[in-house]
Structures are given as C-alpha cells and as structure tokens.
C-alpha atoms as a PDB file:
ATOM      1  CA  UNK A   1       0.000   0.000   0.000  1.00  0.00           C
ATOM      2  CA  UNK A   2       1.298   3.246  -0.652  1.00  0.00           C
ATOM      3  CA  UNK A   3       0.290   6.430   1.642  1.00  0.00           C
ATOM      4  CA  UNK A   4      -0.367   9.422  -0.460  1.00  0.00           C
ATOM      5  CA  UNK A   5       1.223  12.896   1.144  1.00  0.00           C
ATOM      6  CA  UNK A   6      -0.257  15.925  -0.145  1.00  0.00           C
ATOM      7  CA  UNK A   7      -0.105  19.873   1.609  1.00  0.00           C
ATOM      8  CA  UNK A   8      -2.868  21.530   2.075  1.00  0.00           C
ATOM      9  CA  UNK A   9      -2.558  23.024  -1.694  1.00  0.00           C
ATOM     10  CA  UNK A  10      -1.754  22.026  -5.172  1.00  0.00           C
ATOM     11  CA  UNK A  11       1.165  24.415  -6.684  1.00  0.00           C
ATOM     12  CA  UNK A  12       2.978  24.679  -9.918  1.00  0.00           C
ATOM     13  CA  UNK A  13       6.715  24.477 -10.801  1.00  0.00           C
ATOM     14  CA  UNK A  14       6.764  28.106 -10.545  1.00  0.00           C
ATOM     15  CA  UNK A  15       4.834  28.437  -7.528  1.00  0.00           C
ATOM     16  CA  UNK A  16       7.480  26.160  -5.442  1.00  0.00           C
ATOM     17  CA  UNK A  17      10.323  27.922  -6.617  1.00  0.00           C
ATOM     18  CA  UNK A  18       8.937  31.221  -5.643  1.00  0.00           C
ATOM     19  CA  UNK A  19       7.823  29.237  -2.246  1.00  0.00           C
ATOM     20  CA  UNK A  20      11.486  27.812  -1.936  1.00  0.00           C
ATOM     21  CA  UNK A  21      13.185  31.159  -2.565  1.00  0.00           C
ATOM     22  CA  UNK A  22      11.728  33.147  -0.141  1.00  0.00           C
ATOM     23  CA  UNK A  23      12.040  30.355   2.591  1.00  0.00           C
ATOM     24  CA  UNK A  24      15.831  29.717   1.672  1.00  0.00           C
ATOM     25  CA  UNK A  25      16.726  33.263   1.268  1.00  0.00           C
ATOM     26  CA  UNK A  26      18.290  32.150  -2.238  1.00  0.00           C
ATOM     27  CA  UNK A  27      17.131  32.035  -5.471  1.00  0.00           C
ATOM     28  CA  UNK A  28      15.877  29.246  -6.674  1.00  0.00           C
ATOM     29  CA  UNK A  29      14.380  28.759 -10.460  1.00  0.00           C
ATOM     30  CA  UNK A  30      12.501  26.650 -12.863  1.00  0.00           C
ATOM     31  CA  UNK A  31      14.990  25.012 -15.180  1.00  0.00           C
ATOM     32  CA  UNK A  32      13.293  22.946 -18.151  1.00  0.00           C
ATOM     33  CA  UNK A  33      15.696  20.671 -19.302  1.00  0.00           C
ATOM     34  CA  UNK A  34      14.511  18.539 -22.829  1.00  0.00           C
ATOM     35  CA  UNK A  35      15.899  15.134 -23.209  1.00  0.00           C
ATOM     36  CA  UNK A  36      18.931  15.248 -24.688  1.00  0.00           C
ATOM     37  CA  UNK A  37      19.618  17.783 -22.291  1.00  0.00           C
ATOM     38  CA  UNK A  38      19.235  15.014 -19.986  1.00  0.00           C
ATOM     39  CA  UNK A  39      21.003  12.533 -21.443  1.00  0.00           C
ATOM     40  CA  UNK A  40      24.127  15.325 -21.918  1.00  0.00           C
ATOM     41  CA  UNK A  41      24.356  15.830 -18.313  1.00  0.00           C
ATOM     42  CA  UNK A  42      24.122  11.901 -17.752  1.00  0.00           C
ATOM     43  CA  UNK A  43      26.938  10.669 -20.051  1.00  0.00           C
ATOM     44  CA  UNK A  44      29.010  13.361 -18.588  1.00  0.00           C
ATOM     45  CA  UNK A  45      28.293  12.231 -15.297  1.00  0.00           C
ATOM     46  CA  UNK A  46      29.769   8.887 -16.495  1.00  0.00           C
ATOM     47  CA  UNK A  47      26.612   6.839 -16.215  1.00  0.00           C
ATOM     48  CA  UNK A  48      26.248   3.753 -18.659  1.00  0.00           C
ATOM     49  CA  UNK A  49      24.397   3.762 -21.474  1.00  0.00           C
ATOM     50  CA  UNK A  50      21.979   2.025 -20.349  1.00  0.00           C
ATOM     51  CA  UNK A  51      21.230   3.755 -17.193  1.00  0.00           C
ATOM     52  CA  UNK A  52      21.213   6.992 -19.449  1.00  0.00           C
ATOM     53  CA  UNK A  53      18.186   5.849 -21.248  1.00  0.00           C
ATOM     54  CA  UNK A  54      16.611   4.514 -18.469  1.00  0.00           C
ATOM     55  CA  UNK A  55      16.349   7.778 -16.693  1.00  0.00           C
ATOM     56  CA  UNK A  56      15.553   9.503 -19.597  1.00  0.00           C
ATOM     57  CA  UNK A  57      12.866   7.178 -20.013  1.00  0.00           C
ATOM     58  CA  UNK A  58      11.196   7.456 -16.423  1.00  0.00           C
ATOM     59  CA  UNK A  59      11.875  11.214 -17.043  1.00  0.00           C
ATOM     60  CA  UNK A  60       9.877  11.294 -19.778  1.00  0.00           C
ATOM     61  CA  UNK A  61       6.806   8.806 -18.629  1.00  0.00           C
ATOM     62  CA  UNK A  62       6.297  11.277 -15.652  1.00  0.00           C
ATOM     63  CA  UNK A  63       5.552  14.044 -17.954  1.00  0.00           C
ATOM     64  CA  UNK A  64       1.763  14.973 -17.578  1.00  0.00           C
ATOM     65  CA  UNK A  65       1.564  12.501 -14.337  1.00  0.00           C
ATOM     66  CA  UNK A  66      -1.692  13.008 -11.997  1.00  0.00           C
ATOM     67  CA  UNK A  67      -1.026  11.523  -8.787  1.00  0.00           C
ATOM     68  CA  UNK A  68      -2.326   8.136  -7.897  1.00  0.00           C
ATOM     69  CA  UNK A  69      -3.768   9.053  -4.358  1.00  0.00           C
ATOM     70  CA  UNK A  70      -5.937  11.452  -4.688  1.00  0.00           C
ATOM     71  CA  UNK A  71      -6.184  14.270  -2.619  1.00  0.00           C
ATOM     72  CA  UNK A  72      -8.580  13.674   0.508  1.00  0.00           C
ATOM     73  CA  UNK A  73      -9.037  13.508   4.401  1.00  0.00           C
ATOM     74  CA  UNK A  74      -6.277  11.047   4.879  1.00  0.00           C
ATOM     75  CA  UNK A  75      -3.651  12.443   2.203  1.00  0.00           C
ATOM     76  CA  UNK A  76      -3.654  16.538   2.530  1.00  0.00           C
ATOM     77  CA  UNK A  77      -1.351  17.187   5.499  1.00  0.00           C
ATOM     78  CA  UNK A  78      -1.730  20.749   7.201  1.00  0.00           C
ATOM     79  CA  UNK A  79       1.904  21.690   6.910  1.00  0.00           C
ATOM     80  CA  UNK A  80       2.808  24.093   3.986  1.00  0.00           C
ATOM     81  CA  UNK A  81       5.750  24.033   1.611  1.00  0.00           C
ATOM     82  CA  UNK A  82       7.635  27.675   2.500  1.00  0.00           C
ATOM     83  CA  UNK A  83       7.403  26.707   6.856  1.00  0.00           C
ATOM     84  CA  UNK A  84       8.547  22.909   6.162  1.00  0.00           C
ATOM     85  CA  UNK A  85      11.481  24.456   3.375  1.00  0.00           C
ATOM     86  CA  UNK A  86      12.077  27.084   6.368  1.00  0.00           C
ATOM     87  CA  UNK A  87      12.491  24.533   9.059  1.00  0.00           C
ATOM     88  CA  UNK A  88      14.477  21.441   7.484  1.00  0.00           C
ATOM     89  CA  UNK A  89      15.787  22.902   4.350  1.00  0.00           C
ATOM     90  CA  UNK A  90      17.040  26.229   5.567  1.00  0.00           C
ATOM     91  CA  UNK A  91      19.580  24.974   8.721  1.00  0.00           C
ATOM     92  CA  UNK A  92      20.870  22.582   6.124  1.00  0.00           C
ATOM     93  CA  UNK A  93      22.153  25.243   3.348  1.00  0.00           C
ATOM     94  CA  UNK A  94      23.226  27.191   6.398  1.00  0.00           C
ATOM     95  CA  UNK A  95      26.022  24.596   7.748  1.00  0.00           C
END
C-alpha cells in the first residue's frame, strides 16, 4: 500500500520555486531541461548507457503525471511548503 502525502494546496513548478526562494533566502528557479539535455548531463556524469536511457525514459513517462492518491481527508497534510522548506531545508544550506 502506498500512503499518499499531499499539503494543504496544489502548486505549480513556478509556484514552489517562488515558495522555496523566499524560505531559503536564495534564489531558486525553474529550469526545463529537454531530453537530450538530460542525457548530456548523464553521459558526462559517467553513467552507462543504459542507465542513461533509463532515466531519460522514467523522465519522460512522468511528464503529464496526476497523482495516484488522490487528494482527501487522509492524504492533505496541514503543513505548507515555504514553513517545512524554512524549518528542514534552511539549517541545512546554512552549515
């Protein structure tokens, strides 16, 4: 069984970047990356080909994904992105 986690609101790529920014005090951005841009950064990584497409692959199947959970009762969670970012994010970019 898997336990769906969801905060109390949905938000877009550019929404948690704006939400991680302010709570990290650093910018943070939305950075599309296509395929082969992918698959660049893998080989020079030194990953296999194999492993290369694989990724790419998942990559690319969780394009357009909706969530398997959906959201309800038992799967939205009260805490919010920016005060959970704040409090375990935060002290770690500040060691």
């Amino acid at each position: 069984m898997v336990q769906a986690v969801h905060g109390p609101e949905d938000l877009t790529f550019n929404q948690v970047a704006q939400i991680l920014t302010e709570a990290l005090g650093r910018p943070v951005r939305l950075n599309l990356v296509s395929d082969d841009g992918v698959r660049d950064a893998l080989r020079a990584a030194g990953l296999p080909p194999s492993a290369v497409e694989g990724i790419v692959g998942m990559t690319a199947g969780s394009r357009g994904l909706v969530p398997e959970q959906p959201r309800d009762l038992l799967t939205t969670t009260p805490t919010r992105l920016g005060g959970w970012a704040h409090a375990h994010l935060r002290p770690l970019l500040e060691r």
